[in-house]
N, C-alpha and C. Protein backbone atom coordinates (compact mmCIF):
# COMPACT_ATOMS: atom_id res chain seq x y z
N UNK A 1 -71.59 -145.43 2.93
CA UNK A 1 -71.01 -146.50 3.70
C UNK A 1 -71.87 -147.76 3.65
N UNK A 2 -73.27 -147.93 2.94
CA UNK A 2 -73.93 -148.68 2.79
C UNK A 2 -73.66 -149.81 2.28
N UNK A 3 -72.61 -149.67 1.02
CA UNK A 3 -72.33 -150.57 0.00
C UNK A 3 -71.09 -150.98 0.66
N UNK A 4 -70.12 -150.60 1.41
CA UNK A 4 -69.22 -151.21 2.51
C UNK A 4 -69.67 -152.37 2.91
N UNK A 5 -71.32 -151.86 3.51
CA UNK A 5 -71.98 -153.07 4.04
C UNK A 5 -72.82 -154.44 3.51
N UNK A 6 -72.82 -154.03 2.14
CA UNK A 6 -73.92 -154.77 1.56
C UNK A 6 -73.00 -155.04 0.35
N UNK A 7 -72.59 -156.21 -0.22
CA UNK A 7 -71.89 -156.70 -1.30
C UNK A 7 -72.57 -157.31 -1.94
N UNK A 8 -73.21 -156.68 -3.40
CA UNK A 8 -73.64 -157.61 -4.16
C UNK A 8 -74.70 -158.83 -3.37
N UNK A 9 -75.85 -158.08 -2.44
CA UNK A 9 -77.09 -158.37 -1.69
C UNK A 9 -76.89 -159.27 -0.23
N UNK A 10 -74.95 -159.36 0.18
CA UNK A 10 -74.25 -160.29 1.01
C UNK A 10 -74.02 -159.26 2.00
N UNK A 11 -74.66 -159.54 3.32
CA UNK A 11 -74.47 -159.17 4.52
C UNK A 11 -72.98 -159.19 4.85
N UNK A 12 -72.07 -158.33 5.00
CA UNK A 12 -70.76 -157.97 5.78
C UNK A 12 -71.00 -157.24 7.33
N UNK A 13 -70.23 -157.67 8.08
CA UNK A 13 -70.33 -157.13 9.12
C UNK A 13 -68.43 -157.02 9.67
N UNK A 14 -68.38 -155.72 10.76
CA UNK A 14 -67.26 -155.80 10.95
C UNK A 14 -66.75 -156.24 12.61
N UNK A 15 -65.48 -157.22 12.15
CA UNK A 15 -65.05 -157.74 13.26
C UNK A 15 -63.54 -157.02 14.02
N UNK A 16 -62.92 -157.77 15.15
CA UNK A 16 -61.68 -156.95 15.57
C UNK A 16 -60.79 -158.51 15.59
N UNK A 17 -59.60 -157.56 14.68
CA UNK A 17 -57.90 -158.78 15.20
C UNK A 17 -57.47 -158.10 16.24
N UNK A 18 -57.21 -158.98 16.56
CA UNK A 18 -55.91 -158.74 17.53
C UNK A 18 -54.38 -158.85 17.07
N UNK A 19 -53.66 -157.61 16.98
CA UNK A 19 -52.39 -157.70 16.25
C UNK A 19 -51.14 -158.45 17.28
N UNK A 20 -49.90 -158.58 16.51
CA UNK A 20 -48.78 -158.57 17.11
C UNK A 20 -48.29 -156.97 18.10
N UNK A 21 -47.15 -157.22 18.95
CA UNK A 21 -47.14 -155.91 19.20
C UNK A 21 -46.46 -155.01 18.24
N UNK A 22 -46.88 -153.51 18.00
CA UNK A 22 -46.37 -152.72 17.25
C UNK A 22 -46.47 -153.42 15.58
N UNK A 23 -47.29 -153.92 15.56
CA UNK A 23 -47.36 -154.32 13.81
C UNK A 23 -48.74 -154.29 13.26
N UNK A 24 -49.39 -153.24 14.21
CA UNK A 24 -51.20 -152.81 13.13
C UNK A 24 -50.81 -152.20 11.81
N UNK A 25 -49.77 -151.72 11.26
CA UNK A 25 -49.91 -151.60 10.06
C UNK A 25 -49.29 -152.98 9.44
N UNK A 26 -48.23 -153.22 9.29
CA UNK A 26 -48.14 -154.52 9.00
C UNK A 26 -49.40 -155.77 8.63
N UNK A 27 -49.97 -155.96 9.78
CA UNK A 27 -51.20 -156.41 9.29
C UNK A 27 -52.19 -155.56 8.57
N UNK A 28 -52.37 -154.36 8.32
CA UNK A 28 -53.26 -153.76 7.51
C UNK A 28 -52.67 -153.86 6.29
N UNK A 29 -52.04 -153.98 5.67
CA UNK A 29 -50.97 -153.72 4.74
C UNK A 29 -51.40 -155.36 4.27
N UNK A 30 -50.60 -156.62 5.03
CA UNK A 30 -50.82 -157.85 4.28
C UNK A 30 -52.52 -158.00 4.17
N UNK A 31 -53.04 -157.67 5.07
CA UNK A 31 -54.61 -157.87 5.17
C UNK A 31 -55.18 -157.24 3.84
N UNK A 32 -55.06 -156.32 3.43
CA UNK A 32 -55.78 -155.25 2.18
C UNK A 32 -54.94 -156.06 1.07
N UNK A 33 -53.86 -156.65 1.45
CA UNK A 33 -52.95 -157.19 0.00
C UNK A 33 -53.68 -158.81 -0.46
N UNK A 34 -54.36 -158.99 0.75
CA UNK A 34 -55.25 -160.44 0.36
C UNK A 34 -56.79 -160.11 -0.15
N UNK A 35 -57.31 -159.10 -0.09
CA UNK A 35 -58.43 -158.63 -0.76
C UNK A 35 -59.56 -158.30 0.06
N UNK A 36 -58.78 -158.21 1.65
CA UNK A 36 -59.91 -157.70 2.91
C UNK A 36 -59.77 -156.31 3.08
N UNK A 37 -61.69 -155.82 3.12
CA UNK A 37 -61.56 -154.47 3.52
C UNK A 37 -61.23 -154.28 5.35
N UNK A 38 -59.74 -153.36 5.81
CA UNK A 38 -60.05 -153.07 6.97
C UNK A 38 -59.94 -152.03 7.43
N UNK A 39 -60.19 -151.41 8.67
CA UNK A 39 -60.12 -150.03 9.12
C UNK A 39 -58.95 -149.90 10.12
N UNK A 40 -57.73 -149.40 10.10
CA UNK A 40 -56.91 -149.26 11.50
C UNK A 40 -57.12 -147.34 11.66
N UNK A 41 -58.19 -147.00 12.70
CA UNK A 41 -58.47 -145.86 13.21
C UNK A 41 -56.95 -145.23 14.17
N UNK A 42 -56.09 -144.13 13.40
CA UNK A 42 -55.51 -143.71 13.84
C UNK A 42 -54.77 -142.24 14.44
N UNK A 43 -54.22 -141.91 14.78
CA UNK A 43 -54.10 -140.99 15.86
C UNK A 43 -52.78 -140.01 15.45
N UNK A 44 -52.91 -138.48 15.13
CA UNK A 44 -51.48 -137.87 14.88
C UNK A 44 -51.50 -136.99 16.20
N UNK A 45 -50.23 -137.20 16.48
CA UNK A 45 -49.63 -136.49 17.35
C UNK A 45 -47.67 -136.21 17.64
N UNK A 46 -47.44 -134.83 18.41
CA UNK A 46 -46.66 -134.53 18.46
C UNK A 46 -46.06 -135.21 19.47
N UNK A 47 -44.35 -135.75 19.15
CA UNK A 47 -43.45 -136.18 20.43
C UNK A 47 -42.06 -135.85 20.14
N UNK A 48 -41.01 -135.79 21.02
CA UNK A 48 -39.81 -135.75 21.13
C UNK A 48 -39.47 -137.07 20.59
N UNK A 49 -38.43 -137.00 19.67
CA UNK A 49 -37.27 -138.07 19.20
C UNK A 49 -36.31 -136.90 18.86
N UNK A 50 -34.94 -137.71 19.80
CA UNK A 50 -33.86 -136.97 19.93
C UNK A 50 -33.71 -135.76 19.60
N UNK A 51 -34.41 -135.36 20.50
CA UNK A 51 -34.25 -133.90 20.61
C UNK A 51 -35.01 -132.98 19.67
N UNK A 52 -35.93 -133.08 18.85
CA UNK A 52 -36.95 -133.08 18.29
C UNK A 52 -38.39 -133.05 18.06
N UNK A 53 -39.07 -132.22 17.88
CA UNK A 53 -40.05 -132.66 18.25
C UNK A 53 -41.06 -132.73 16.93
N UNK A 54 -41.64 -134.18 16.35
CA UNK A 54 -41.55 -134.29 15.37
C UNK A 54 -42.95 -134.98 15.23
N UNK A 55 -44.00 -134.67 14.34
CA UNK A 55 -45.34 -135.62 14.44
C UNK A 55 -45.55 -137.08 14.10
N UNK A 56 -45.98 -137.70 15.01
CA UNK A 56 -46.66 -139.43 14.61
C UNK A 56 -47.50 -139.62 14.30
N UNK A 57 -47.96 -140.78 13.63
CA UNK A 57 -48.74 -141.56 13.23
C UNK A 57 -49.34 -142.89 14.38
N UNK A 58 -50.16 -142.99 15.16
CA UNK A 58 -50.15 -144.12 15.69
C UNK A 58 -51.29 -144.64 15.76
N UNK A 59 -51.71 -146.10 15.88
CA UNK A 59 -53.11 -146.67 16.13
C UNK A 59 -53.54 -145.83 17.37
N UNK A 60 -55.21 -145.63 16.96
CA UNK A 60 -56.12 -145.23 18.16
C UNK A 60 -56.15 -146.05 18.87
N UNK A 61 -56.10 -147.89 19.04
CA UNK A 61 -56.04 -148.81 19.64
C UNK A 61 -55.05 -149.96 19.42
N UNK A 62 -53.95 -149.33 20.37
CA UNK A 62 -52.83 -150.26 19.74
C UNK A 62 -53.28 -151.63 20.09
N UNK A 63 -52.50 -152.45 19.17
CA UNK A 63 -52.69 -153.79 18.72
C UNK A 63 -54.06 -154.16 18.32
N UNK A 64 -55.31 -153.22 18.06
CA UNK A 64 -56.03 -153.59 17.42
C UNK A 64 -56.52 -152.95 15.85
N UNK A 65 -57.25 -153.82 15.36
CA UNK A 65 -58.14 -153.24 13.70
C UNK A 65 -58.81 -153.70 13.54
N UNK A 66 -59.96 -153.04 12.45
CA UNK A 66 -60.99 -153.44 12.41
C UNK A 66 -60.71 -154.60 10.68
N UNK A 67 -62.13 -155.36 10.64
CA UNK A 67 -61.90 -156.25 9.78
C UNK A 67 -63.16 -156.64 9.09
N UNK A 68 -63.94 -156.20 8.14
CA UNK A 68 -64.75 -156.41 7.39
C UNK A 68 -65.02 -157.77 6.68
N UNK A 69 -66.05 -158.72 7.12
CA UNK A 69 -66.38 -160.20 6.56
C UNK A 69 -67.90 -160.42 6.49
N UNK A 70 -68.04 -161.51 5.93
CA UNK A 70 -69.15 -161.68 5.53
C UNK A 70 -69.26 -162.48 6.16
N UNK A 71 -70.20 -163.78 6.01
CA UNK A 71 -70.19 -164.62 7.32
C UNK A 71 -71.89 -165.75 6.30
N UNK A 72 -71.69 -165.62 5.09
CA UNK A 72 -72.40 -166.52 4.18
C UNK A 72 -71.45 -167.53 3.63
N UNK A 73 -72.04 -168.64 2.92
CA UNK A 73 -71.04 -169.60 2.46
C UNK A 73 -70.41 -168.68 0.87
N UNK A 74 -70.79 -167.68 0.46
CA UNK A 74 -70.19 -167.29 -0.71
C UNK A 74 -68.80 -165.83 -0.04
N UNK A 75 -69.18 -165.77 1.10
CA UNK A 75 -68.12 -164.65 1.50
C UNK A 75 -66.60 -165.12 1.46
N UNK A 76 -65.76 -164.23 1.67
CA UNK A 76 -64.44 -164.75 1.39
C UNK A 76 -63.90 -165.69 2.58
N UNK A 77 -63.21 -166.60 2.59
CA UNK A 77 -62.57 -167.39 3.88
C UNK A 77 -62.23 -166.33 4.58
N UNK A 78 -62.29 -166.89 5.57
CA UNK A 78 -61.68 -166.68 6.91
C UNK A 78 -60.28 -167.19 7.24
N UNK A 79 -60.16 -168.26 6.98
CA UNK A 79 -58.53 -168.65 7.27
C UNK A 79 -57.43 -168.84 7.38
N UNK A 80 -57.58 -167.29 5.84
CA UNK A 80 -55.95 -167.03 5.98
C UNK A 80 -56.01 -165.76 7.43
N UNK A 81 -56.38 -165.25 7.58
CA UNK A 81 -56.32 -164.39 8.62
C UNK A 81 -55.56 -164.60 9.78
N UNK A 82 -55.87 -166.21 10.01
CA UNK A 82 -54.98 -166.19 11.29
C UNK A 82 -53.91 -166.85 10.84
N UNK A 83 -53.11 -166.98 9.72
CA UNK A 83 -51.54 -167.09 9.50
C UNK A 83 -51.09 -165.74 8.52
N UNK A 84 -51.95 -164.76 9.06
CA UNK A 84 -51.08 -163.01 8.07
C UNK A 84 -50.17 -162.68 8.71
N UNK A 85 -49.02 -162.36 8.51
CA UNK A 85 -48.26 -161.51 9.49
C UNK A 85 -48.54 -160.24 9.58
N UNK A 86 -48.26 -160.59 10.96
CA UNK A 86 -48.75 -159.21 11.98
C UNK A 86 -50.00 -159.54 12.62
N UNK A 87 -50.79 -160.43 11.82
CA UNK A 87 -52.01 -160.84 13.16
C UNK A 87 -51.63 -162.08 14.04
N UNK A 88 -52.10 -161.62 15.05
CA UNK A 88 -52.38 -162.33 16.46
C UNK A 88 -53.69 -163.76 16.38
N UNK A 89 -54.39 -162.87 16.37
CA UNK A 89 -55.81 -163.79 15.90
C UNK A 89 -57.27 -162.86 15.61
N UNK A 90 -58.22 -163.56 16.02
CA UNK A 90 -59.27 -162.67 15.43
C UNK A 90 -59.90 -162.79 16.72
N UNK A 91 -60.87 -161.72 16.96
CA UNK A 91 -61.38 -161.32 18.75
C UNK A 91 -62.44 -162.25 19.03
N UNK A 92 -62.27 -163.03 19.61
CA UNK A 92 -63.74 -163.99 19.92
C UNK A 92 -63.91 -163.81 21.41
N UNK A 93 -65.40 -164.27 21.32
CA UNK A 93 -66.04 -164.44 22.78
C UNK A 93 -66.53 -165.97 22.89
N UNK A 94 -65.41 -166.46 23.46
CA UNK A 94 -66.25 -167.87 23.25
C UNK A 94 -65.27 -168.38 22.13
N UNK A 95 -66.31 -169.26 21.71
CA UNK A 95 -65.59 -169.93 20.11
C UNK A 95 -66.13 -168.87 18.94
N UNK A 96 -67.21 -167.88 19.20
CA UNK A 96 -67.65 -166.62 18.05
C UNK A 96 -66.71 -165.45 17.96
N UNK A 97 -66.23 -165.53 16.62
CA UNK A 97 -65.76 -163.89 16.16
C UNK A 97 -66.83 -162.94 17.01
N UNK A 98 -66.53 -161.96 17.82
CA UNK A 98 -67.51 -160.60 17.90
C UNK A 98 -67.94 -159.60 17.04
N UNK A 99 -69.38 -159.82 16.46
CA UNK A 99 -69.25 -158.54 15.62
C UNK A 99 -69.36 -157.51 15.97
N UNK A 100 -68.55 -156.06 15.63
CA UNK A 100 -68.93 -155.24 15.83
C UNK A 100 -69.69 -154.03 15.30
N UNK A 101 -70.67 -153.59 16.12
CA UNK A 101 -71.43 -152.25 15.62
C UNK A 101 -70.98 -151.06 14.61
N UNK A 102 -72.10 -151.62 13.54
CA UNK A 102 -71.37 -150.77 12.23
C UNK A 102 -70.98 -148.88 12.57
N UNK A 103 -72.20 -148.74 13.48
CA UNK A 103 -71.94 -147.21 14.03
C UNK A 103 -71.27 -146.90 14.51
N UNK A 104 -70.47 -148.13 15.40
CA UNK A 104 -69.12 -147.51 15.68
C UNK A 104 -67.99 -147.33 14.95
N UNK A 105 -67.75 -147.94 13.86
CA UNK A 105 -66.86 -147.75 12.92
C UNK A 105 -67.20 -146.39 11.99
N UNK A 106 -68.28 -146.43 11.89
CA UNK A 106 -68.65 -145.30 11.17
C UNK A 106 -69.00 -143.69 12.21
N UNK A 107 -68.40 -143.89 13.67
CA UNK A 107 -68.31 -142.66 14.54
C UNK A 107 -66.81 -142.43 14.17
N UNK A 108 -66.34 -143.90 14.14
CA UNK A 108 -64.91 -143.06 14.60
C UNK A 108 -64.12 -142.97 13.37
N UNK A 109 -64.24 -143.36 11.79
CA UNK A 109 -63.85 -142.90 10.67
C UNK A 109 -64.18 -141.31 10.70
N UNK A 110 -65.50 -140.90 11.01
CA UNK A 110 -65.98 -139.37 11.20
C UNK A 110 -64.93 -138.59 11.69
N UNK A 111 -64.83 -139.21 13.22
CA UNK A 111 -64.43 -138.19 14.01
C UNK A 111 -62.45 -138.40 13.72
N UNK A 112 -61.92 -139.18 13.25
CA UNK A 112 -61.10 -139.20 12.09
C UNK A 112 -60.81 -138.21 11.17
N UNK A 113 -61.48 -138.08 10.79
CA UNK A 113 -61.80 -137.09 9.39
C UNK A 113 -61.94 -135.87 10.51
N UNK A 114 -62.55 -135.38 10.98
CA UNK A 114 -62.51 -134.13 11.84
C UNK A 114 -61.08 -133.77 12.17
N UNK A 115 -60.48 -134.43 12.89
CA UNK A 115 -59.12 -134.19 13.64
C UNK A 115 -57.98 -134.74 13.05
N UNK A 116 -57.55 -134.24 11.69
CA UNK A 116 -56.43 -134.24 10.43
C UNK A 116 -55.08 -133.60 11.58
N UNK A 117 -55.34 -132.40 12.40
CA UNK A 117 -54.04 -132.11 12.87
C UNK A 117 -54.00 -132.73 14.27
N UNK A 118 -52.47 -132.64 13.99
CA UNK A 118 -52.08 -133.43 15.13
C UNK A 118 -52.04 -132.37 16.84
N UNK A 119 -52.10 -133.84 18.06
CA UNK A 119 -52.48 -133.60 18.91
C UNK A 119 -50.87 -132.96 19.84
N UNK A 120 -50.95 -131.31 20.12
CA UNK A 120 -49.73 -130.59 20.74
C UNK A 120 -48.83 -131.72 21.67
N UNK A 121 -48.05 -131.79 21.83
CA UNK A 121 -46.60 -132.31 22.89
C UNK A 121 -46.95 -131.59 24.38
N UNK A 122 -47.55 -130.04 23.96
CA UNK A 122 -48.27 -129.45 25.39
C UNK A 122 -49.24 -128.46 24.86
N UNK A 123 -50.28 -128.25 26.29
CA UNK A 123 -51.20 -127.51 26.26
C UNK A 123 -51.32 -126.58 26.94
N UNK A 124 -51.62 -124.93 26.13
CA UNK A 124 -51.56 -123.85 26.89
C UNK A 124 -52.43 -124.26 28.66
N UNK A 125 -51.42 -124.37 29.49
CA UNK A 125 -51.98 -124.33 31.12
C UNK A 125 -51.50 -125.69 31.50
N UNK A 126 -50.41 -125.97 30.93
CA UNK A 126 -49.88 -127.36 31.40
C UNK A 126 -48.71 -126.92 32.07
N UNK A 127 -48.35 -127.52 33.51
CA UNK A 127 -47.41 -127.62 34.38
C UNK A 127 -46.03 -128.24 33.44
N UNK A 128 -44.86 -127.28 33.21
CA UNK A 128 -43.76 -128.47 32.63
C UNK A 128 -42.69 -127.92 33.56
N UNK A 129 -41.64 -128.44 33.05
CA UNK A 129 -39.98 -128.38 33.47
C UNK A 129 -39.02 -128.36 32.82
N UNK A 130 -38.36 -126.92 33.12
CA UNK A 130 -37.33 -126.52 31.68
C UNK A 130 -36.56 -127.39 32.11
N UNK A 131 -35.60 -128.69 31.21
CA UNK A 131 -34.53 -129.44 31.92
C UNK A 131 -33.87 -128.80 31.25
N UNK A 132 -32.98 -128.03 30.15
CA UNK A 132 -32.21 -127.66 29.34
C UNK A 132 -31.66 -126.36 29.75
N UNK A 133 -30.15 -125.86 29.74
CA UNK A 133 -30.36 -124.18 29.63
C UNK A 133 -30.03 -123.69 31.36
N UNK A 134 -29.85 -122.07 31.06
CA UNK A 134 -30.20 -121.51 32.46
C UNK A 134 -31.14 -122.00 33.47
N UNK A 135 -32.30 -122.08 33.11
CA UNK A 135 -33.42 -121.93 34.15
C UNK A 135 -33.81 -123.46 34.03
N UNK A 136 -32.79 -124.78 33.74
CA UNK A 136 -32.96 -125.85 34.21
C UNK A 136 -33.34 -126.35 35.28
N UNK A 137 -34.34 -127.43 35.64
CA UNK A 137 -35.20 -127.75 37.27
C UNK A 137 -36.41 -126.31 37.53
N UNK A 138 -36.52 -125.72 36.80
CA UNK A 138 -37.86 -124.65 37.23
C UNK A 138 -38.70 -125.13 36.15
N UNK A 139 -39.95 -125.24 37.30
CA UNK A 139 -41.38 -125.34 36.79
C UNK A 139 -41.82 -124.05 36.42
N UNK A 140 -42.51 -124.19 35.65
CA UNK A 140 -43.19 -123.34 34.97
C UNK A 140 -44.61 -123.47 34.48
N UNK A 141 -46.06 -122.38 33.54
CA UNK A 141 -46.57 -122.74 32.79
C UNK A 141 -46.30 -122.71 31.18
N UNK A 142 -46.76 -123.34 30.91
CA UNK A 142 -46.58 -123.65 29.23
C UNK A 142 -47.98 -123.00 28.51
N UNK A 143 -47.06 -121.79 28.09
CA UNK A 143 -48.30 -120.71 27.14
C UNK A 143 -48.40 -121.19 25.74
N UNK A 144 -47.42 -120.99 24.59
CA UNK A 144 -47.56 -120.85 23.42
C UNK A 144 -46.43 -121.23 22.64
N UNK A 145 -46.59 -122.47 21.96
CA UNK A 145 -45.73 -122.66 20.65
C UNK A 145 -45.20 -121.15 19.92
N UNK A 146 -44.25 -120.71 19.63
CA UNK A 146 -44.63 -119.40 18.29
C UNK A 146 -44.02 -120.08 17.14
N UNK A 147 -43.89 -119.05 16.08
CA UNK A 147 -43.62 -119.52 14.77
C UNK A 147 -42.06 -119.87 14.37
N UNK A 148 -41.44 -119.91 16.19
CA UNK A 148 -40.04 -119.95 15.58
C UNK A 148 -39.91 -121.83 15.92
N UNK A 149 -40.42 -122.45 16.55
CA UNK A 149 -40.93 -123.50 16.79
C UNK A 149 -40.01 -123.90 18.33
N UNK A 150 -40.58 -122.34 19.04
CA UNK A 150 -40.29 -122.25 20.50
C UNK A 150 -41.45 -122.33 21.65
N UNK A 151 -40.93 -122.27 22.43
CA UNK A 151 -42.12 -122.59 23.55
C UNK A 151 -42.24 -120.92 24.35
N UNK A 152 -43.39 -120.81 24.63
CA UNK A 152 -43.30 -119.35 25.58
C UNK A 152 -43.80 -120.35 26.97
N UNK A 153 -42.91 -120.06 27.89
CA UNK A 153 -43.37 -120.19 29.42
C UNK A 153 -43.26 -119.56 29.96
N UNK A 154 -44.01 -119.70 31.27
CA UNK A 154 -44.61 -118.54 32.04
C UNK A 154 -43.78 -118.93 33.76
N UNK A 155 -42.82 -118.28 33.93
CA UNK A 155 -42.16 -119.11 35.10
C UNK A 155 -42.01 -117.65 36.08
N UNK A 156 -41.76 -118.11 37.44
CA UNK A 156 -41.58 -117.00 38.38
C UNK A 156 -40.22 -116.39 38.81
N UNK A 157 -40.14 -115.48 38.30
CA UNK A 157 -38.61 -114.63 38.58
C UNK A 157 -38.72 -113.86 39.26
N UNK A 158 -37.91 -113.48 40.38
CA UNK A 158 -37.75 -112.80 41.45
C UNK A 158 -38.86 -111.78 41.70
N UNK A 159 -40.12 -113.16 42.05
CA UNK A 159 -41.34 -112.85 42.98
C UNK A 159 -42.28 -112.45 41.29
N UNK A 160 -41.72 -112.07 40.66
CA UNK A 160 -42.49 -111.39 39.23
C UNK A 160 -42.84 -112.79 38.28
N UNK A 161 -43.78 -113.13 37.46
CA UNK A 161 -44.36 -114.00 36.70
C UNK A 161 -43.31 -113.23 35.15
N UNK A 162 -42.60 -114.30 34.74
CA UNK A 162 -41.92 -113.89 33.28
C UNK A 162 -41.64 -114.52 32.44
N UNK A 163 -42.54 -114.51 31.25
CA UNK A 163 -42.39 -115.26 29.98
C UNK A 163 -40.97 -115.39 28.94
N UNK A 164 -40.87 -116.93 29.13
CA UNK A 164 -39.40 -117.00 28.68
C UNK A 164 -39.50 -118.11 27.44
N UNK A 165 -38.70 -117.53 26.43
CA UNK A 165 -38.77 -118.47 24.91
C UNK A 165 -38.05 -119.65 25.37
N UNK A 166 -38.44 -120.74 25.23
CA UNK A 166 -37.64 -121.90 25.12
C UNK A 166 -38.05 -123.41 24.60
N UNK A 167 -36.96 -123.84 24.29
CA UNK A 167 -37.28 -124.71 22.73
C UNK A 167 -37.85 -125.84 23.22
N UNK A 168 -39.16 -126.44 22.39
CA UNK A 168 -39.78 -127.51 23.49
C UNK A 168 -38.82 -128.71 23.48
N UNK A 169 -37.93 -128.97 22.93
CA UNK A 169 -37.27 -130.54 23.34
C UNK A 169 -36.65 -130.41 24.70
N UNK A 170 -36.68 -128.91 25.08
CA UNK A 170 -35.84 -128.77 26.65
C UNK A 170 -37.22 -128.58 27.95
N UNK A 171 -38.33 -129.21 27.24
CA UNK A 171 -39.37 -129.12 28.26
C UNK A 171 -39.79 -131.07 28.47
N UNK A 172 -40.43 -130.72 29.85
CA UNK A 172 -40.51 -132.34 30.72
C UNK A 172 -42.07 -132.16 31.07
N UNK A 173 -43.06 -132.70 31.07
CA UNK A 173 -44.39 -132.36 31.81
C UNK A 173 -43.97 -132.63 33.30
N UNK A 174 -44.50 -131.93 33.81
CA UNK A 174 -44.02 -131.47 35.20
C UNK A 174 -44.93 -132.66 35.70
N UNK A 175 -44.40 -133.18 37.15
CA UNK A 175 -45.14 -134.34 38.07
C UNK A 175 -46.06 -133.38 39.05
């Protein structure tokens, strides 16, 4: 990650845009198509769409990314950046871009790379609510996905604790 940092003996350091809403890829996309290295650190996880429950893709920090520059008179401009679509502007404090700490970019590419699968819709010992079906409006716990891509819950039947298959698009996280 050294040579990330060091171009041909030119100090780079990395900064943060601020995106439009819902368009961090968009700007990563025109941004890398103008010849900037950037990082958008992102996040898989499971959710319901219509009735479905189907994995995403989403920024770890919506509306933001990271943005790799140099900051010598031979580094690349700066100024198309703030007319790319999909960026907002670039993060300042003041009238200064903020730079940010190379270690943090380089924690969270890591811990990135660690966590490839995506994050469950529920977790064994989570409170939900069958809305679907017979046993619609009962709370329950939420044990186990199985391989039929059902839910096992753990709900109370006449005074007895009884594990019942049911499909997670008919589950609610319980309040």
């Amino acid at each position: 990650m050294l040579f990330d940092l060091i171009r041909i003996g030119r100090p780079v350091h990395w900064y943060l845009i601020h995106t439009k809403p819902r368009q961090e890829a968009c700007a990563l996309q025109n941004l890398q198509q103008q010849g900037y290295t950037c990082y958008l650190p992102q996040l898989f996880h499971e959710k319901l769409q219509r009735g479905k429950v189907v994995v995403c893709q989403e920024a770890l920090f919506p509306r933001y990314l990271f943005i790799q520059l140099g900051d010598d008179a031979m580094a690349q401009s700066w100024a198309p950046i703030r007319s790319t679509r999909g960026v907002s502007r670039l993060v300042t404090f003041g009238t200064q871009p903020k730079k940010i700490d190379n270690t943090l970019v380089d924690a969270l590419r890591q811990q990135e790379a660690l966590h490839t699968r995506p994050v469950p819709l529920f977790q064994p010992g989570d409170r939900v609510q069958i809305t679907q079906g017979p046993f619609s409006g009962i709370e329950g716990l939420f044990q186990i996905t199985d391989g039929e891509r059902r839910a096992m819950v753990l709900i109370e039947l006449l005074s007895k604790p009884v594990r019942v298959p049911v499909m997670p698009e008919a589950l609610a996280k319980a309040l």
